[in-house]
Protein backbone atom coordinates (compact mmCIF):
# COMPACT_ATOMS: atom_id res chain seq x y z
CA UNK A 1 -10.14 -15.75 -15.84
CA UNK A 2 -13.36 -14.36 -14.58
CA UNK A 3 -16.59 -16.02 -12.99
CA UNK A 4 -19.39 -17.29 -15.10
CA UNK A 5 -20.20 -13.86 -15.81
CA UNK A 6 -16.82 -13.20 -17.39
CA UNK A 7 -16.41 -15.86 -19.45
CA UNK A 8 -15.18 -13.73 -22.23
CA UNK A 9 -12.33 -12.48 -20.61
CA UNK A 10 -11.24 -16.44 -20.46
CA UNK A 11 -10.24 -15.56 -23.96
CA UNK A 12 -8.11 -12.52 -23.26
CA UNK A 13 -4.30 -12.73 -23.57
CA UNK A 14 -3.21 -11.18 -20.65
CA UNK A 15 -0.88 -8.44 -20.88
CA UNK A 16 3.21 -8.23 -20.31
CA UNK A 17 3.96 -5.63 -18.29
CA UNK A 18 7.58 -5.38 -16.76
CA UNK A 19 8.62 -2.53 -14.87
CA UNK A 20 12.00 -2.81 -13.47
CA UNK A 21 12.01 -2.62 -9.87
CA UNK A 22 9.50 -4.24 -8.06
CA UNK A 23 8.49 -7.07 -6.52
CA UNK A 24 6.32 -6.29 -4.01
CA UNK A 25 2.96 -5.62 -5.50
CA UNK A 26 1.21 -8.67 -6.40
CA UNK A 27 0.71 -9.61 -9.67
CA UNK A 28 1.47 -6.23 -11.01
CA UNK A 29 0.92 -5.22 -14.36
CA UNK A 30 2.79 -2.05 -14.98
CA UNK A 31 5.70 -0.61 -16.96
CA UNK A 32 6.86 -0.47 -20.47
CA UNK A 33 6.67 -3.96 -22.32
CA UNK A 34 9.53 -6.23 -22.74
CA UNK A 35 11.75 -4.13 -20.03
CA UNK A 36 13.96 -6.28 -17.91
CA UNK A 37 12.07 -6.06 -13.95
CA UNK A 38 13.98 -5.62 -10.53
CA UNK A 39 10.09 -5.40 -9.29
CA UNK A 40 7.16 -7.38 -9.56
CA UNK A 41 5.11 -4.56 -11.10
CA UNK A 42 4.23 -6.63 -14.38
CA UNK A 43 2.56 -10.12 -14.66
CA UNK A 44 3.46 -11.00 -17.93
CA UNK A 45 0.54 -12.44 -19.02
CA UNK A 46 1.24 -12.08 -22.55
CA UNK A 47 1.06 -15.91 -22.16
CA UNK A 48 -2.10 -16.98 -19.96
CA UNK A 49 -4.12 -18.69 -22.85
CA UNK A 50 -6.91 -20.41 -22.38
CA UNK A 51 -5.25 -24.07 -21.12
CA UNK A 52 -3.57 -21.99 -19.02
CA UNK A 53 -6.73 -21.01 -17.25
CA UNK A 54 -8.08 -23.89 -17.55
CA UNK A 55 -5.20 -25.23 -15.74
CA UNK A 56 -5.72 -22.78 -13.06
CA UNK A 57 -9.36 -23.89 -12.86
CA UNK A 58 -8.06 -26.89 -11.15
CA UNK A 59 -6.97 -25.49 -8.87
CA UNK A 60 -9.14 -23.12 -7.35
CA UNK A 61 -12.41 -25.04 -5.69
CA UNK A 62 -12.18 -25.92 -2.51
CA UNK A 63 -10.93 -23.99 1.11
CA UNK A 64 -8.69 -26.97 2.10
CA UNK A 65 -5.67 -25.17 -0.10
CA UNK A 66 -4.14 -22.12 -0.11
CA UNK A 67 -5.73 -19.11 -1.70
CA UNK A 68 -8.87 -21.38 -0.39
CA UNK A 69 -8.26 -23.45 -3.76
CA UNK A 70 -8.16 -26.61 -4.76
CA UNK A 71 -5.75 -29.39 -6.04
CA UNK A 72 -3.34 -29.45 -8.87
CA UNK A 73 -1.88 -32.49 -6.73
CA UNK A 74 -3.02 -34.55 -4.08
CA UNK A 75 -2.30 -32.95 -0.48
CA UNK A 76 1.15 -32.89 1.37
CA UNK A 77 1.15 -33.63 4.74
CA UNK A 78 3.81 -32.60 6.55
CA UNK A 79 6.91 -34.44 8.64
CA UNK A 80 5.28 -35.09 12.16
CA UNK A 81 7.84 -33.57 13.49
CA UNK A 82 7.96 -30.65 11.44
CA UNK A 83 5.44 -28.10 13.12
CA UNK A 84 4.09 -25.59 10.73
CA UNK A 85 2.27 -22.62 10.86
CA UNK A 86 -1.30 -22.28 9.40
CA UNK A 87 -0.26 -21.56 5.79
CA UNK A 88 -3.57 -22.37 4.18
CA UNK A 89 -5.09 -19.52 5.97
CA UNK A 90 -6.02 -17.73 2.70
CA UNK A 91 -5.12 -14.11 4.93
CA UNK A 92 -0.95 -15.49 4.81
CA UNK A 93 -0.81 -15.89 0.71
CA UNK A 94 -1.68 -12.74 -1.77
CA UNK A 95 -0.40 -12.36 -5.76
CA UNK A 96 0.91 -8.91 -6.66
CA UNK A 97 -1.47 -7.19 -8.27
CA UNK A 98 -1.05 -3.69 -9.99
CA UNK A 99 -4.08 -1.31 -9.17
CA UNK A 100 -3.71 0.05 -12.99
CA UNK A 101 -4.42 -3.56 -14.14
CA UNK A 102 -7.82 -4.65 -11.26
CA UNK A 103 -10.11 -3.97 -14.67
CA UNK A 104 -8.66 -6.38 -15.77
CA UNK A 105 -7.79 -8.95 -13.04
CA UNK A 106 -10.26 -7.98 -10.38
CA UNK A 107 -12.90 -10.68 -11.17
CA UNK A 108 -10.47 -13.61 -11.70
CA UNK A 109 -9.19 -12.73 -8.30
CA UNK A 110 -12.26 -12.59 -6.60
CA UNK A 111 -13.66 -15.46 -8.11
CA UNK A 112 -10.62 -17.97 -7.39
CA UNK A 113 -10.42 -16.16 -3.69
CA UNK A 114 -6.89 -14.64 -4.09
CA UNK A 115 -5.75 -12.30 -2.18
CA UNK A 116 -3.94 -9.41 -3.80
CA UNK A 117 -0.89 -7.09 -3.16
CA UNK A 118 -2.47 -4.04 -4.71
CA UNK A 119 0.67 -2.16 -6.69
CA UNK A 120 0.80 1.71 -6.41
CA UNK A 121 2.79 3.88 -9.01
CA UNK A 122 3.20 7.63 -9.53
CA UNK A 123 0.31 7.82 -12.23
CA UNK A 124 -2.10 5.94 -10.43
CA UNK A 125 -1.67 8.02 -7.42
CA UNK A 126 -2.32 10.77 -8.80
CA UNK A 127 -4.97 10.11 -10.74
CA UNK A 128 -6.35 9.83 -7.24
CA UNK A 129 -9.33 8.14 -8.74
CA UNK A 130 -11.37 7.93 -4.78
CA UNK A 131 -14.01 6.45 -6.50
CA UNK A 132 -11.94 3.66 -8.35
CA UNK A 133 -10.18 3.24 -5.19
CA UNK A 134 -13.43 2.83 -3.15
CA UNK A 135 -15.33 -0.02 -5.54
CA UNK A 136 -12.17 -1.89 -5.81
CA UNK A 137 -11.74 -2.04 -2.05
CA UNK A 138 -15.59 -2.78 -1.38
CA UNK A 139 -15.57 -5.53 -3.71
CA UNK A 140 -12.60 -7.46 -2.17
CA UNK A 141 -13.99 -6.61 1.57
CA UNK A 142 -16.97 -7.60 0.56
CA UNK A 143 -15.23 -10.92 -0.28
CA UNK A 144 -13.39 -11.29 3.10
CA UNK A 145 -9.85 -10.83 0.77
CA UNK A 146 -6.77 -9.90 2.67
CA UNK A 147 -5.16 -7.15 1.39
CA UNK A 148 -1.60 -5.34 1.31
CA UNK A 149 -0.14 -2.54 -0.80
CA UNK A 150 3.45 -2.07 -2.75
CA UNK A 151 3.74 1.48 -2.46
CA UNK A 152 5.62 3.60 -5.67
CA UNK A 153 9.28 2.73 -5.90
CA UNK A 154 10.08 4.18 -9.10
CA UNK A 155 13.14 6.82 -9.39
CA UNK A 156 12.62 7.39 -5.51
CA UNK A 157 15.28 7.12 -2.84
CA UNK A 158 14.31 7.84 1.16
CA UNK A 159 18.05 8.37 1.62
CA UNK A 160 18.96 10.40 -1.06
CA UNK A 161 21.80 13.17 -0.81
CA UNK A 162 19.66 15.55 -2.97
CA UNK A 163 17.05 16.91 -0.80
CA UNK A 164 14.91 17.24 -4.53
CA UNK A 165 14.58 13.70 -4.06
CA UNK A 166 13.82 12.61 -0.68
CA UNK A 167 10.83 15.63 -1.14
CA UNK A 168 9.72 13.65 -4.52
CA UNK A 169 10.28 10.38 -2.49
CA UNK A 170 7.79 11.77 0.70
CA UNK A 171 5.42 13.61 -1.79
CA UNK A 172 4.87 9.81 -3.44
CA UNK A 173 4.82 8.35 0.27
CA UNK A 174 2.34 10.44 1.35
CA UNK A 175 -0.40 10.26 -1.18
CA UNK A 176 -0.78 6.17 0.03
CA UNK A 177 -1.74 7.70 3.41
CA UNK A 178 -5.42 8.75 2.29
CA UNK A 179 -5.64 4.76 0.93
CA UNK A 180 -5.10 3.13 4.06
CA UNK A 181 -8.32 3.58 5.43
CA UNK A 182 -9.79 3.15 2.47
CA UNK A 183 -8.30 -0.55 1.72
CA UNK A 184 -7.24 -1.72 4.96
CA UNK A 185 -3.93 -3.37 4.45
CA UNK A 186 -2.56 -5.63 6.62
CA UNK A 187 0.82 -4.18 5.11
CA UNK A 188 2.32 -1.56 2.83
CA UNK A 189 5.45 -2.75 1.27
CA UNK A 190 8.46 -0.22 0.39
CA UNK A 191 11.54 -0.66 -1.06
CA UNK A 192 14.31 0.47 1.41
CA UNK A 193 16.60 1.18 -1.25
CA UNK A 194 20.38 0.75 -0.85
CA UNK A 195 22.28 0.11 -3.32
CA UNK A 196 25.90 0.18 -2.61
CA UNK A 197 27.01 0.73 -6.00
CA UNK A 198 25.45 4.35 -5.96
CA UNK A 199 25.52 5.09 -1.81
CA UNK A 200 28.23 2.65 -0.52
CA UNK A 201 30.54 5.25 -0.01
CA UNK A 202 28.08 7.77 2.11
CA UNK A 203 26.10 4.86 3.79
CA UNK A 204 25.38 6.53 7.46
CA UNK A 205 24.03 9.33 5.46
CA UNK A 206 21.79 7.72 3.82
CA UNK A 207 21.01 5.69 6.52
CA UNK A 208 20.18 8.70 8.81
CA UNK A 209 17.78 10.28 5.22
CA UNK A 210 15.93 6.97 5.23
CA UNK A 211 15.29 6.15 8.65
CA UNK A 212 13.88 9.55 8.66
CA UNK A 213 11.16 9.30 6.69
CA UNK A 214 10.65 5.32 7.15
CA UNK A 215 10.27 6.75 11.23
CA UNK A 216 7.58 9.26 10.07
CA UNK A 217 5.67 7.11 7.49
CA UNK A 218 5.37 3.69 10.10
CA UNK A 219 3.90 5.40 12.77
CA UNK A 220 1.63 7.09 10.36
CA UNK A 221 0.40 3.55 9.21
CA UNK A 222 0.76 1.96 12.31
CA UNK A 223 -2.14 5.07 13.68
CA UNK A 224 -4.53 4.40 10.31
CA UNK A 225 -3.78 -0.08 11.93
CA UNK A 226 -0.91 -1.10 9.07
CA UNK A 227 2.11 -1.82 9.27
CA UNK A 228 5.31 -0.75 7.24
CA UNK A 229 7.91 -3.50 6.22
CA UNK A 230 11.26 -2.61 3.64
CA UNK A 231 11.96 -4.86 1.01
CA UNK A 232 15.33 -5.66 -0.38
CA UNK A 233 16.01 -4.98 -4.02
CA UNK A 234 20.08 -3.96 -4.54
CA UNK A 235 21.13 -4.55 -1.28
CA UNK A 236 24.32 -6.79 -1.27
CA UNK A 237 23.42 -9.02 2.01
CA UNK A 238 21.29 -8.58 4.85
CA UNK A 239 23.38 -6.31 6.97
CA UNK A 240 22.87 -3.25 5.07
CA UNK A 241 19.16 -3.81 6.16
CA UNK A 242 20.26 -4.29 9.20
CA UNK A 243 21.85 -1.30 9.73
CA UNK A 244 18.65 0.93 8.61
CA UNK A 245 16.76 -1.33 10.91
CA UNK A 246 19.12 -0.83 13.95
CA UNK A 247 17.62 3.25 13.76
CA UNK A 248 14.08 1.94 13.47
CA UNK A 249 14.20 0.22 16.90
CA UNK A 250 10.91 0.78 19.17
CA UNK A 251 9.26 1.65 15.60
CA UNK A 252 6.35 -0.66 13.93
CA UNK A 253 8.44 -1.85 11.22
CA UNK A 254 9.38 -5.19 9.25
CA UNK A 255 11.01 -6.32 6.47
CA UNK A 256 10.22 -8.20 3.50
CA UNK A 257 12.28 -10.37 2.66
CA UNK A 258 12.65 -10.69 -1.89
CA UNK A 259 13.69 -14.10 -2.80
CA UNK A 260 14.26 -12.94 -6.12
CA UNK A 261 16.36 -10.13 -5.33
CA UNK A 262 18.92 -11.55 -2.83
CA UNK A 263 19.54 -13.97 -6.10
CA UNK A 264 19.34 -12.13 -8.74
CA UNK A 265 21.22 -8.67 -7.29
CA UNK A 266 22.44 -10.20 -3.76
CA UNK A 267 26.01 -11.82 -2.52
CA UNK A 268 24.93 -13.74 0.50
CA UNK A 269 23.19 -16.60 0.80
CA UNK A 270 19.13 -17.18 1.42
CA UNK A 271 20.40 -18.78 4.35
CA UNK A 272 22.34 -15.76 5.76
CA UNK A 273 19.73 -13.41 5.04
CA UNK A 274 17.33 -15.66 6.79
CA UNK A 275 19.83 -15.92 9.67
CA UNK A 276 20.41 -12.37 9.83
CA UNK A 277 16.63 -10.89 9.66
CA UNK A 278 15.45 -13.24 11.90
CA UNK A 279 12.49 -12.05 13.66
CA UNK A 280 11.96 -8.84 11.08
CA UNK A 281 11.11 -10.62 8.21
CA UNK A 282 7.17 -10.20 8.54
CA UNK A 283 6.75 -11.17 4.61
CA UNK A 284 8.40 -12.66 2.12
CA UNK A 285 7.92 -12.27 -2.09
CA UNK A 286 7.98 -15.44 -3.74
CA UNK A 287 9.63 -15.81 -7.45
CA UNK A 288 12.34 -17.90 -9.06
CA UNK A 289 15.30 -16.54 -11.52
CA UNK A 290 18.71 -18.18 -12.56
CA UNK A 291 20.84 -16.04 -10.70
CA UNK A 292 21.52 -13.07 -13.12
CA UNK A 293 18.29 -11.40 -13.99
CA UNK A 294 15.30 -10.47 -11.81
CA UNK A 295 13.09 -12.45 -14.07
CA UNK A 296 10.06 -13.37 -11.83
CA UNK A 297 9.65 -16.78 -12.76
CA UNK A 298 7.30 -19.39 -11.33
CA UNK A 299 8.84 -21.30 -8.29
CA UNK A 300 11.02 -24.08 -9.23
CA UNK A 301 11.58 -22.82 -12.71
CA UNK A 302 14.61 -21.20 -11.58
CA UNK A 303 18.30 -22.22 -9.81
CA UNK A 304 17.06 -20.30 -6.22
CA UNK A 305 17.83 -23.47 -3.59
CA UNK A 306 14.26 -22.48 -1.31
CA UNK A 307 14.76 -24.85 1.12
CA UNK A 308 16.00 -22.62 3.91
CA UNK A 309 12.99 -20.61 3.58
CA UNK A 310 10.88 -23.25 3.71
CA UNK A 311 12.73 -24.76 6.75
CA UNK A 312 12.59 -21.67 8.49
CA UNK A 313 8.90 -21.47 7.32
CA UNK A 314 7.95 -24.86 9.18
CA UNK A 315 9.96 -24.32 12.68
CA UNK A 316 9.38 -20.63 13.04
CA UNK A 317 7.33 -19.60 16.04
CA UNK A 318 4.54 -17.22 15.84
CA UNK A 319 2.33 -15.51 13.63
CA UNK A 320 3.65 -16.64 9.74
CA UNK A 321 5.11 -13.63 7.95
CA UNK A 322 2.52 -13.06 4.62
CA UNK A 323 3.64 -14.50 1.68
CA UNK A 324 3.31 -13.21 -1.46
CA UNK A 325 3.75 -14.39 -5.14
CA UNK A 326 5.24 -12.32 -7.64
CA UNK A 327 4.62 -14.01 -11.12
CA UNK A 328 5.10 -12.00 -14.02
CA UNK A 329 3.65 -14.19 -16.30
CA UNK A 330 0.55 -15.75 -15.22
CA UNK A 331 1.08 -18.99 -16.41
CA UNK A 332 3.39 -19.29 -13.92
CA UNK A 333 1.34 -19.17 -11.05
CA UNK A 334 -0.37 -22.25 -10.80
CA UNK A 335 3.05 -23.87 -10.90
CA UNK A 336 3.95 -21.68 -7.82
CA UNK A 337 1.13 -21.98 -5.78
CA UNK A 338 1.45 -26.19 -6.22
CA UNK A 339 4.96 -25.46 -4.78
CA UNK A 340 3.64 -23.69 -1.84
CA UNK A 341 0.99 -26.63 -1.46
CA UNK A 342 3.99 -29.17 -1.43
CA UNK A 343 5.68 -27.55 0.67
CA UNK A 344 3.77 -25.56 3.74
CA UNK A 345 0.36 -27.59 2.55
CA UNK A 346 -2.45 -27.90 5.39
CA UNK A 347 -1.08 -30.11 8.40
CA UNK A 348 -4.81 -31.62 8.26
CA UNK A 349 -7.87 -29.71 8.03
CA UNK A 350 -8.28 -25.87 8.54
CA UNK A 351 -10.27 -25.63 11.80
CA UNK A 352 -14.17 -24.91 10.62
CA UNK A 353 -15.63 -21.47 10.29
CA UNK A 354 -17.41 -20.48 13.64
């Protein structure tokens, strides 16, 4: 999937990676193979072969589509009276991307101008390859790429009753800190991690743990000029989000709003999570399932009924939260980003470059 000087790695099977919690790092390639995913941590790429690409190829050439690419399809305009928010802007659409797996995927993603969610786990943290971290970062600025960060979810929990834990949890939190300047994310993704199975019955404990260190960490970011927003993974509906959120007031936080994981692990509806976030959901992660596994499939490959996101998308007023793809194979994400074309395509032309 790389430029012309790449060519060979057109040939490469991409790997399957599926780490079982995330879905907030781009097209992240992480975990042990074959494992069932909560997270977007693994593209399973196991199946981009070469048509695939080719495929792909399509659909990356020109800046009047999102991710600046071009057409699978010819362009969809709109209802007049349907305003919509500048969704080709290539800064409002990234693909999770695990930082273990840039070698890899860093020269397909600069060369079709995608912007990338750059995944963070325990080992690559502390590798604490500055170096790595540096190049990587240089290359996409260089490129004018948006980017955002999923920070380490893995076996942590901000509101755990063992303090063990939440010191693990802010040890991991705190080694992102040093990459903020470094990549200049518009956002850092973390899972806010209730699950009512295993803290329903001490919630305002938890609670008060989390918004804790969710307190210290966004003003942190929001003083290095990011910006902290809490997925949903386990949580049952949005009010348990709500809650945490309702001890976060006055503080530079958002949520992120997993399509995937209100269907797969959720009971309400995308429609009453939409209706109760409201004005915190700042970004959204964008994969299909069938309901009963968080399997990361490509938009419209699944049961998940979008169109009350992509209502809400079209009428909502301000700046567009950041959306973000969360393929795990990477076959699937042409399919997805024709679905976002269709959908929240260019009303018209972007306005020119100045």
């Amino acid at each position: 999937m790389s430029g012309s000087e790449g060519s060979v790695r057109r040939n490469r099977v991409l790997n399957r990676s599926g780490i079982t919690d995330k879905i907030s790092s781009g097209m992240r390639v992480s975990g042990a193979p074959g494992r069932d995913a909560a997270d977007g941590n693994g593209i399973d790429a196991a199946e981009l072969k070469c048509h695939t690409i080719a495929l792909a190829d399509r659909f990356f050439q020109s800046p009047r589509w999102i991710y600046s690419s071009g057409p699978l399809m010819p362009p969809q305009r709109p209802p007049a009276d349907k305003p919509m928010p500048m969704y080709h802007s290539p800064n409002h659409v990234h693909v999770n991307l695990p930082f273990r797996m840039v070698d890899r995927y860093l020269d397909d993603f600069l060369q079709r101008q995608l912007n990338p969610e750059i995944g963070l786990d325990a080992e690559v943290l502390d590798r604490d390859d500055q170096a790595a971290f540096k190049q990587v970062a240089r290359q996409l600025h260089d490129r004018g790429r948006s980017v955002t960060l999923h920070g380490p979810f893995m076996d942590l929990s901000a509101g755990s009753a063992d303090p063990a834990v939440r010191q693990l949890t802010r040890r991991r939190i705190e080694q992102v800190l040093p990459l903020i300047p470094v990549f200049k994310p518009r956002t850092v993704v973390c899972h806010a991690g209730f699950d009512w199975r295993r803290y329903g019955y001490d919630s305002g404990r938890w609670c008060e743990h989390s918004a804790r260190l969710w307190s210290w960490f966004a003003d942190r970011l929001h003083d290095a000029g990011s910006r902290l927003v809490l997925e949903n993974v386990y949580e049952s509906g949005p009010d348990e989000l709500l809650t945490l959120m309702s001890r976060l007031v006055g503080r530079p936080v958002g949520v992120c709003l997993d399509t995937g994981h209100q269907a797969a692990f959720g009971s309400a509806t995308l429609q009453q999570w939409i209706d109760g976030l409201g004005g915190h959901i700042e970004q959204v992660h964008l994969h299909d399932n069938h309901g009963r596994r968080d399997d990361h499939l490509a938009l419209g490959s699944g049961s998940i009924d979008f169109d009350p996101l992509w209502v809400y998308l079209r009428h909502r007023k301000g700046p567009p939260p950041i959306l973000t793809l969360e393929p795990h194979r990477g076959a699937d994400l042409a399919p997805s980003l024709a679905v976002l074309n269709r959908q929240l395509g260019s009303a018209g032309e972007p306005p020119a470059a100045s």
